[in-house]
Protein backbone atom coordinates (compact mmCIF):
# COMPACT_ATOMS: atom_id res chain seq x y z
CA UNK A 1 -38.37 97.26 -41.64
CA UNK A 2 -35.99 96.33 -38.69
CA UNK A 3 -36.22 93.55 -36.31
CA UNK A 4 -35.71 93.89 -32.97
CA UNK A 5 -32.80 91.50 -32.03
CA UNK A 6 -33.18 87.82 -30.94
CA UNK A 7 -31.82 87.48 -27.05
CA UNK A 8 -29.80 84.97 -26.08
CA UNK A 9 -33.04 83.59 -24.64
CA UNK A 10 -34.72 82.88 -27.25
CA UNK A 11 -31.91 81.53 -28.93
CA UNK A 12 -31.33 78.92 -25.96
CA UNK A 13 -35.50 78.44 -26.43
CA UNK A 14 -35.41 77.61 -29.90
CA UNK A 15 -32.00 75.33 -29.98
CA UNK A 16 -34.17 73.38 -27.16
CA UNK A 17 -36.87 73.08 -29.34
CA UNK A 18 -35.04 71.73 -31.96
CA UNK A 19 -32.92 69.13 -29.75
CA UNK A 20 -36.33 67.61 -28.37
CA UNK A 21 -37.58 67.39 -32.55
CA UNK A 22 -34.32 65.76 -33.39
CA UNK A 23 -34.52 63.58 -30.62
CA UNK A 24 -38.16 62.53 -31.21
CA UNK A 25 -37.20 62.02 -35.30
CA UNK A 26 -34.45 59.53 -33.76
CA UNK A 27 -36.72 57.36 -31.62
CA UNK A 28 -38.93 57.42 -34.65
CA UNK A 29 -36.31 55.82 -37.05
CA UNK A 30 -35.48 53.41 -34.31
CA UNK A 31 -39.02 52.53 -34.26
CA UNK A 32 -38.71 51.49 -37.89
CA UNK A 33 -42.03 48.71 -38.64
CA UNK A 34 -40.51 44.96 -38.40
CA UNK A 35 -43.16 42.49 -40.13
CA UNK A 36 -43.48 39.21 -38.98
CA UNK A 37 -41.59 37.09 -42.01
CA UNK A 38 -43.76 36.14 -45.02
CA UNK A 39 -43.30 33.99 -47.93
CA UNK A 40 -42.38 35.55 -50.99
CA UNK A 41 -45.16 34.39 -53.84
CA UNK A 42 -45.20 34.92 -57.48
CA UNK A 43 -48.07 36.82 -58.68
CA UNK A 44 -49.86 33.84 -60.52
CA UNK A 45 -49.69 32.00 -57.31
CA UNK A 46 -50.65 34.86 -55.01
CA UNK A 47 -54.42 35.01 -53.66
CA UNK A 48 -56.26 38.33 -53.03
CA UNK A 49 -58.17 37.02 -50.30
CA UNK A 50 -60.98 38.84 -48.24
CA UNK A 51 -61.69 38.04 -44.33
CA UNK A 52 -64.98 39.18 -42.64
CA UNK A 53 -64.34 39.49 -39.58
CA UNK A 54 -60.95 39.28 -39.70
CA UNK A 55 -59.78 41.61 -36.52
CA UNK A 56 -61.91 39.09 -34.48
CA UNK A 57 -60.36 36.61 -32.42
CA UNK A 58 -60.37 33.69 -34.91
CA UNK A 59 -60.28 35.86 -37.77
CA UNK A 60 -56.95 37.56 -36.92
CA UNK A 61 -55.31 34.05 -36.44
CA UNK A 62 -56.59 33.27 -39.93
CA UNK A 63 -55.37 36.42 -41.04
CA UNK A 64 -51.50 35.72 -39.32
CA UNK A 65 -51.14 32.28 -41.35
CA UNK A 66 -52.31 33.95 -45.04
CA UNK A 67 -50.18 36.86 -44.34
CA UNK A 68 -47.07 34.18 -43.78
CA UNK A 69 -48.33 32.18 -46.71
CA UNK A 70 -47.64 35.24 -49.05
CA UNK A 71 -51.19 36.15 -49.89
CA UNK A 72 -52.91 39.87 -50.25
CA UNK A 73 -55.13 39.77 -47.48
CA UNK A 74 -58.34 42.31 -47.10
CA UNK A 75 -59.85 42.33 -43.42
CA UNK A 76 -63.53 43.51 -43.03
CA UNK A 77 -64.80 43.96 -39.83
CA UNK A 78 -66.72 46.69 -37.83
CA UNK A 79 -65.40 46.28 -34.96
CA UNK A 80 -68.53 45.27 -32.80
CA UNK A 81 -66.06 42.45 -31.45
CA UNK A 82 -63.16 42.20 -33.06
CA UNK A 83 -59.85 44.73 -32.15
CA UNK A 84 -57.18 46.26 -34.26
CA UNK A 85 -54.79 45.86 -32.13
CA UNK A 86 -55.01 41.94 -33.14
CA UNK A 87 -53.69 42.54 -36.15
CA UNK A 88 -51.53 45.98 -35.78
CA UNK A 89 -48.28 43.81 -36.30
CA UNK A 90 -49.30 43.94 -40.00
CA UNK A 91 -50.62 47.87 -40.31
CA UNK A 92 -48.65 49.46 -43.12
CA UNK A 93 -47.26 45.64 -45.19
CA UNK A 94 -48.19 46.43 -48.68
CA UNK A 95 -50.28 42.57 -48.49
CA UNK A 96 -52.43 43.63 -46.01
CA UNK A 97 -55.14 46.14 -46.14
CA UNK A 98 -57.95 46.46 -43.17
CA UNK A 99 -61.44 48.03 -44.09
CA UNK A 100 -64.14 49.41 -41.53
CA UNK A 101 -66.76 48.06 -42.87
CA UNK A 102 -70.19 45.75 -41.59
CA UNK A 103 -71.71 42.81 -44.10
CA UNK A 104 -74.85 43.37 -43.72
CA UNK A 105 -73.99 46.45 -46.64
CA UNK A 106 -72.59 45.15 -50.17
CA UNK A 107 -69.27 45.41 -50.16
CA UNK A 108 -67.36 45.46 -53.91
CA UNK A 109 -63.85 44.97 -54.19
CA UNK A 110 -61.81 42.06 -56.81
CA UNK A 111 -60.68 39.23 -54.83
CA UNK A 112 -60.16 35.24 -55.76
CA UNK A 113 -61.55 34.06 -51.66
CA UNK A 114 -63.86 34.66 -49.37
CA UNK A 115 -63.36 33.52 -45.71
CA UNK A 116 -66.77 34.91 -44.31
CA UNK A 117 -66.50 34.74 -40.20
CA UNK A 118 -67.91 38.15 -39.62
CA UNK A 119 -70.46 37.49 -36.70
CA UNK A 120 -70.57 37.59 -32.78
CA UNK A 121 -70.10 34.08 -31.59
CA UNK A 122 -70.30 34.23 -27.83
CA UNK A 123 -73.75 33.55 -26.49
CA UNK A 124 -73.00 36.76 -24.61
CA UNK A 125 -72.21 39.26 -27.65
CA UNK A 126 -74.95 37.45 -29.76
CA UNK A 127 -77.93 37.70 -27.56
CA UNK A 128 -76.76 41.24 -26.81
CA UNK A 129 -77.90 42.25 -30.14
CA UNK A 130 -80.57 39.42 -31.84
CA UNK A 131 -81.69 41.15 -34.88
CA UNK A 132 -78.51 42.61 -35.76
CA UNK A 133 -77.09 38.58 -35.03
CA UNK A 134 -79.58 37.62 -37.49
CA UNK A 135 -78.96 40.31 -39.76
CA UNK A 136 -74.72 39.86 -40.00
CA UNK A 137 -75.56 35.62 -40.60
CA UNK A 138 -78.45 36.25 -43.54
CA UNK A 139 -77.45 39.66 -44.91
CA UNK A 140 -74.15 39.82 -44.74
CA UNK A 141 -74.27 35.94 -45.67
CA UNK A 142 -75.96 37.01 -49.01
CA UNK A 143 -73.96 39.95 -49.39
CA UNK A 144 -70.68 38.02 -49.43
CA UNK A 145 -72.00 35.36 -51.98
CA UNK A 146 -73.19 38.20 -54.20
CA UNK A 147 -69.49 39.24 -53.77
CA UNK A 148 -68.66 36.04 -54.81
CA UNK A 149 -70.71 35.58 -57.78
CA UNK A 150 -70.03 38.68 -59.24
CA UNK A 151 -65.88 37.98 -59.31
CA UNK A 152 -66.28 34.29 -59.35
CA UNK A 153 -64.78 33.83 -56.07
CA UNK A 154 -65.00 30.87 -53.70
CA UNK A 155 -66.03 31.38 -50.43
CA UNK A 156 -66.07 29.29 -47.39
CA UNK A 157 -68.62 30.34 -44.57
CA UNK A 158 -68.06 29.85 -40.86
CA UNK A 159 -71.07 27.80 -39.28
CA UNK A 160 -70.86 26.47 -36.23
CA UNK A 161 -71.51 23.19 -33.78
CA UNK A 162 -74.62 25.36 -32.70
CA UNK A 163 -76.59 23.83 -35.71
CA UNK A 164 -76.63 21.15 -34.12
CA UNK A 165 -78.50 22.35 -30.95
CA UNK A 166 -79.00 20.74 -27.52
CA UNK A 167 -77.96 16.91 -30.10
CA UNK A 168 -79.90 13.71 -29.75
CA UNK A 169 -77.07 12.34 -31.75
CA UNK A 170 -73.65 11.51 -30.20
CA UNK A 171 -70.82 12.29 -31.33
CA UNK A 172 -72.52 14.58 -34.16
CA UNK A 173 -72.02 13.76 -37.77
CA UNK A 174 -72.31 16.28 -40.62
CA UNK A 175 -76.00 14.84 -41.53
CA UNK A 176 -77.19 15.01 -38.38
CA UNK A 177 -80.29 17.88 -38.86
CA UNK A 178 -79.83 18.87 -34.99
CA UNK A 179 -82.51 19.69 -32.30
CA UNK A 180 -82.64 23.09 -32.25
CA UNK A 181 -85.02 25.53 -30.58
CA UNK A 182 -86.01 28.11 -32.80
CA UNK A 183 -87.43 30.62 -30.22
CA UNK A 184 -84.92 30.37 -27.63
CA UNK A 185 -82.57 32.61 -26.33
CA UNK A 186 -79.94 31.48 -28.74
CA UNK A 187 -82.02 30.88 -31.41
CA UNK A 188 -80.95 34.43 -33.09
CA UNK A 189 -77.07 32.68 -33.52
CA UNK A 190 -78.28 29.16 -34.11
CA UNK A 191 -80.98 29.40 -36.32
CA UNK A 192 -79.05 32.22 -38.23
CA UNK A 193 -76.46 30.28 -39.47
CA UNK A 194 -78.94 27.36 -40.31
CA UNK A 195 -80.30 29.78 -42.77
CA UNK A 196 -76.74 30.63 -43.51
CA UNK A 197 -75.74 27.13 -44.62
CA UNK A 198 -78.89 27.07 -46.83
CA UNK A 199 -78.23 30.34 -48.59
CA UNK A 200 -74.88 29.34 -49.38
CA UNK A 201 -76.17 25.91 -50.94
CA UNK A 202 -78.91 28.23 -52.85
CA UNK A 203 -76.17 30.34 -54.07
CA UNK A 204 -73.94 26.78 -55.34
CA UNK A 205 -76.91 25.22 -56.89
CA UNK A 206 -78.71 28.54 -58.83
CA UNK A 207 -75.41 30.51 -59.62
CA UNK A 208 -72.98 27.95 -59.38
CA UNK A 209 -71.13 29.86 -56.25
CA UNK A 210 -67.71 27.27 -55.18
CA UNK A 211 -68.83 27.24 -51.44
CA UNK A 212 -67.53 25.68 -48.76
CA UNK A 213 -69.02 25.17 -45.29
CA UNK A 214 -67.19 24.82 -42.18
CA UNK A 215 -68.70 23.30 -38.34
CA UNK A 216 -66.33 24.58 -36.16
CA UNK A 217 -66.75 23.46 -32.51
CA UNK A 218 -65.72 25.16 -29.23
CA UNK A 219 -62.29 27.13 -30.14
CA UNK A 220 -60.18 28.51 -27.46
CA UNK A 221 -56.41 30.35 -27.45
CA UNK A 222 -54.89 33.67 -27.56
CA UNK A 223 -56.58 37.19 -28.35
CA UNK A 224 -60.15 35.57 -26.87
CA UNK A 225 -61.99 38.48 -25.09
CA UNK A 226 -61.37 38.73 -21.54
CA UNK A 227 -65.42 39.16 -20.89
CA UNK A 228 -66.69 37.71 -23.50
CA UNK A 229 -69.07 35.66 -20.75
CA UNK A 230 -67.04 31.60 -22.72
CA UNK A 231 -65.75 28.69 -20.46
CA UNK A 232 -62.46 29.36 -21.02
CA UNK A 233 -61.81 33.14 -20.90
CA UNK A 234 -64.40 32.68 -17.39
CA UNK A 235 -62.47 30.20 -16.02
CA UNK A 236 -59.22 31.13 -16.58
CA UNK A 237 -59.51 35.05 -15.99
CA UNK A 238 -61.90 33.80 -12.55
CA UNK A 239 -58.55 31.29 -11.76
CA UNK A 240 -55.85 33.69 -12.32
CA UNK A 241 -58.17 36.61 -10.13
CA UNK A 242 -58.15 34.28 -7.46
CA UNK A 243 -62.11 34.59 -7.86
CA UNK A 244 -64.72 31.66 -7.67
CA UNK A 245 -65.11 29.98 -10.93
CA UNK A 246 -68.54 29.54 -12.07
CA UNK A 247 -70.55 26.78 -12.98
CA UNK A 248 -73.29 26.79 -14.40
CA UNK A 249 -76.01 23.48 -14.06
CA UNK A 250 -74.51 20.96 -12.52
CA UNK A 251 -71.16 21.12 -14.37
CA UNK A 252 -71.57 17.40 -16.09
CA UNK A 253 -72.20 18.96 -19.55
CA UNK A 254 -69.52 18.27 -21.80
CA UNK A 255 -67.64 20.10 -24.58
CA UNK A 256 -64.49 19.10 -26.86
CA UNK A 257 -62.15 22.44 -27.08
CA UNK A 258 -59.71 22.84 -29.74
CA UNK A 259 -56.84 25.14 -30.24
CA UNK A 260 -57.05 28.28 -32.26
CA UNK A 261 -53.87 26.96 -34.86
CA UNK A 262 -55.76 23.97 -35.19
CA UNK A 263 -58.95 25.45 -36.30
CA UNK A 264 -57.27 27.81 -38.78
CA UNK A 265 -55.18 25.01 -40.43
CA UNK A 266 -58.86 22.83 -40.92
CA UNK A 267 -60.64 26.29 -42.33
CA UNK A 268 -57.32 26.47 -44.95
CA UNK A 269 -57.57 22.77 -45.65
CA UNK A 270 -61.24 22.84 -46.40
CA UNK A 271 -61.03 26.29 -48.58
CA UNK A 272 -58.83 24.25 -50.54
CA UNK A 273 -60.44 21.17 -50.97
CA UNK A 274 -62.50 20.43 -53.53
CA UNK A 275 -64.94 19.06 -51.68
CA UNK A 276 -68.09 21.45 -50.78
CA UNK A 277 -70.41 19.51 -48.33
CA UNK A 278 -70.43 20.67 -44.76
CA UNK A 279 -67.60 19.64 -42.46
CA UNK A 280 -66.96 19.61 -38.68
CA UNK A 281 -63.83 21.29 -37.97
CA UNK A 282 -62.95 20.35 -33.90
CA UNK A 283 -61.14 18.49 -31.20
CA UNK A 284 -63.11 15.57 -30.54
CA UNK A 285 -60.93 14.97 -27.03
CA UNK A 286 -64.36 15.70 -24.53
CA UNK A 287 -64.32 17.05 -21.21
CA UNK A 288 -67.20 17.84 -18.61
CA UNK A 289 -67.26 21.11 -17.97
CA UNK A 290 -66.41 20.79 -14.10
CA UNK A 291 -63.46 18.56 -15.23
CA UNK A 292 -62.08 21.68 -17.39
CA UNK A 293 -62.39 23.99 -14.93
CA UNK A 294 -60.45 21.56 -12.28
CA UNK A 295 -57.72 21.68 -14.97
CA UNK A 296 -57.44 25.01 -15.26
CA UNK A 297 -57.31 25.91 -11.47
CA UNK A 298 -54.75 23.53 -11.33
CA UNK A 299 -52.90 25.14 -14.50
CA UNK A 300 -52.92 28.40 -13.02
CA UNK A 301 -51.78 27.59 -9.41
CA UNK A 302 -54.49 29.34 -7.21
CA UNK A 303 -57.14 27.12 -5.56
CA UNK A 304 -60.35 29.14 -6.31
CA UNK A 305 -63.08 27.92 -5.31
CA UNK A 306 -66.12 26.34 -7.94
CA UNK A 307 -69.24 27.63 -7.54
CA UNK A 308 -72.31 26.39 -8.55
CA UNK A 309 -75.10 28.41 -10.47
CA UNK A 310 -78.70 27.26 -12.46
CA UNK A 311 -77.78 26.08 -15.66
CA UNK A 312 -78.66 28.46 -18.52
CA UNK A 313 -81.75 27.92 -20.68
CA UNK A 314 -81.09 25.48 -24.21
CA UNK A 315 -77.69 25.02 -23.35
CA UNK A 316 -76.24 21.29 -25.23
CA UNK A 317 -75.59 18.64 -22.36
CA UNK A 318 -72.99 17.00 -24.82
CA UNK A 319 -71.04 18.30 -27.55
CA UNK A 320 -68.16 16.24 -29.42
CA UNK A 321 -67.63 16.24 -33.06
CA UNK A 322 -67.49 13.58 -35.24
CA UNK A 323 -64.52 14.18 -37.90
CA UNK A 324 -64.26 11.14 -39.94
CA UNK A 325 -64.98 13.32 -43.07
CA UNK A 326 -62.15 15.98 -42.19
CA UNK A 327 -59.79 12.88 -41.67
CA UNK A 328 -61.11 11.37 -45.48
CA UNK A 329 -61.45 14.48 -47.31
CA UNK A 330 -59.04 17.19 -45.59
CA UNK A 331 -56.48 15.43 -44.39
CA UNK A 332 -56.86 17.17 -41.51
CA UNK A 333 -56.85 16.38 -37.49
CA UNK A 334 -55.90 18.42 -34.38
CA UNK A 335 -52.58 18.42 -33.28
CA UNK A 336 -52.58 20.82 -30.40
CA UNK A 337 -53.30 19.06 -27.11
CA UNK A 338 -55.51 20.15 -24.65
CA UNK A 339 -52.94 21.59 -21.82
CA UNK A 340 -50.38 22.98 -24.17
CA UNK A 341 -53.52 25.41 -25.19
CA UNK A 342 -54.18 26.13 -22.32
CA UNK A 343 -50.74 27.15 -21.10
CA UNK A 344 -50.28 28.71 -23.64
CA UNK A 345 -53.91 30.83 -23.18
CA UNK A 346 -53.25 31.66 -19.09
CA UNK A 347 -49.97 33.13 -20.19
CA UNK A 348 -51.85 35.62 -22.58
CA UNK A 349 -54.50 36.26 -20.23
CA UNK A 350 -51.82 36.71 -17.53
CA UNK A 351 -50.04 39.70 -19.60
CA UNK A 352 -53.54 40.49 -20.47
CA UNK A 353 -54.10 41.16 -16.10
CA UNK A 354 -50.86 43.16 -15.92
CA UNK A 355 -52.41 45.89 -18.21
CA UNK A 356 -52.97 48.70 -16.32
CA UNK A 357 -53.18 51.59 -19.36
CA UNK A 358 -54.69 51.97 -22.60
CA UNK A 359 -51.59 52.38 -24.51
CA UNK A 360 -49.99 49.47 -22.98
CA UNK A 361 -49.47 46.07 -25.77
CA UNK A 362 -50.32 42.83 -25.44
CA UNK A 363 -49.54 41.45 -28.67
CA UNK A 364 -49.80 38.03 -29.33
CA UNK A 365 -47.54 37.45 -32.39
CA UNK A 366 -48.09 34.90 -35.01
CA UNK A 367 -46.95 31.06 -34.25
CA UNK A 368 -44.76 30.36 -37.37
């Protein structure tokens, strides 16, 4: 059979073709994946550890400083708030594996730690959904401890200063019982990892589960949502926006905000203590609210206006931890101060504003 001739056409056609190819296979190998550096471990010193909700905001932080450490890391997370993209620097390192996957179904894999932070944490995201809030903090609570006790793992859960409620007590110690309210409109978040606490103390005292649980208090820094409706994404994306910054009550309610690092260093400390009673993990430097957002207008450089809104229903009137038993038994205080956070925050949320496509990065790379 004969074949008509190529033209010089289609010869010019297909050497075109094959320039672009050769020229896309170039940028490719220039593109070439660059890991942040990570410590090289033996294998009887390397961990196989597991995150739940590990593409979250604190989560991927968490996830940076194992990764650096040397250890395998395993992120689950389905994604109802946490983001790939907060921990794409690591997609394809042989360490680091990332699994689509929601606690509240049994999840079976081998690992030696469990760092279980998988639920929504802003009042916002968690009142969105209450049963499923409730679900992620008794379900996937059990789920992770059944993980635990089947490959005799340890596993510290993430609580929170929301135990303690609207507090009596001030500053709040670890055996403070709080004054909760357990039909409120937070009660789903509260009163969910109440039960939390107690299932992991079940699971210690009937199975003999190593648990460890942590308090963490008001947490602030890079790779926060935008909109996640918190003090300091509001204020500072409201600042930078040149909007009015919202207060809501009469803006004398006070919180003590800690740096992400911070946080993650105390949750690594206490994983590998030996010591398994609840502990407060926070920045016990307190601010009113009003007072914060003064800061943070003047941070920024605009001079929005504060505006004044009816304060939200259960919401604490003073919040400061008490971490004498961090101090004795972790060796662990904050280090970050205050305004280096938040600089350090407006300048992410600034490249965060200068987004204007889908495809465009904002990557926040780890702090080593």
């Amino acid at each position: 059979m004969l074949y008509p001739a190529k033209s010089a056409t289609d010869e010019t056609r297909l050497r075109e073709k094959i320039q672009v190819l050769e020229q896309r296979i170039g940028e490719l190998e220039k593109q070439k994946k660059h890991f942040p550096e990570v410590k090289f471990l033996s294998y009887k010193d390397r961990k196989r550890i597991l995150i739940t909700g590990g593409a979250g905001f604190v989560g991927s932080h968490l996830v940076d400083r194992l990764m650096i450490e040397g250890h395998e890391v395993t992120v689950a997370d389905n994604f109802f708030t946490g983001r790939k993209r907060n921990v794409e620097h690591w997609f394809g390192h042989e360490n680091f594996e990332l699994l689509n996957h929601d606690v509240v179904n049994p999840l079976y894999i081998e690992v030696d730690e469990i760092f279980h932070l998988a639920s929504p944490a802003s009042p916002k995201n968690y009142m969105y959904n209450p049963i499923k809030t409730i679900k992620t903090n008794t379900m996937g609570t059990i789920n992770m401890l059944g993980l635990a006790k089947r490959v005799r793992a340890k596993m510290l859960m993430a609580s929170t200063s929301e135990v303690y409620g609207d507090p009596e007590v001030h500053p709040q110690t670890e055996d403070y019982w709080g004054h909760v309210n357990p039909i409120g409109p937070r009660a789903c978040y509260d009163e969910g990892k109440r039960v939390a606490e107690t299932i992991c103390y079940a699971y210690a005292k009937q199975d003999h589960v190593k648990v460890r649980v942590a308090r963490i208090f008001n947490t602030f820094g890079p790779r926060m949502h935008m909109n996640d409706g918190r003090v300091v994404s509001n204020f500072i994306i409201q600042a930078l926006q040149g909007d009015p910054i919202t207060l809501y009550g009469d803006g004398m309610q006070t919180r003590s905000f800690q740096y992400v690092s911070d946080l993650v260093s105390g949750l690594i400390a206490l994983m590998n203590s030996n010591y398994s009673q609840p502990v407060n993990i926070g920045n016990p430097d307190e601010h009113t609210i009003k007072d914060f957002a003064v800061i943070i207008n003047q941070l920024v450089g605009n001079n929005s206006k504060i505006e004044m809104r009816p304060a939200m229903q259960d919401d604490p009137k003073r919040r400061k931890p008490d971490i004498s038993r961090a101090k004795k038994y972790l060796s662990w205080e904050p280090k970050v101060g205050m305004l280096d956070g938040i600089n350090r925050t407006v300048e992410y949320f600034r490249n965060e504003l200068k987004r204007r496509r889908h495809d465009e990065r904002n990557v926040f790379l780890p702090e080593i």
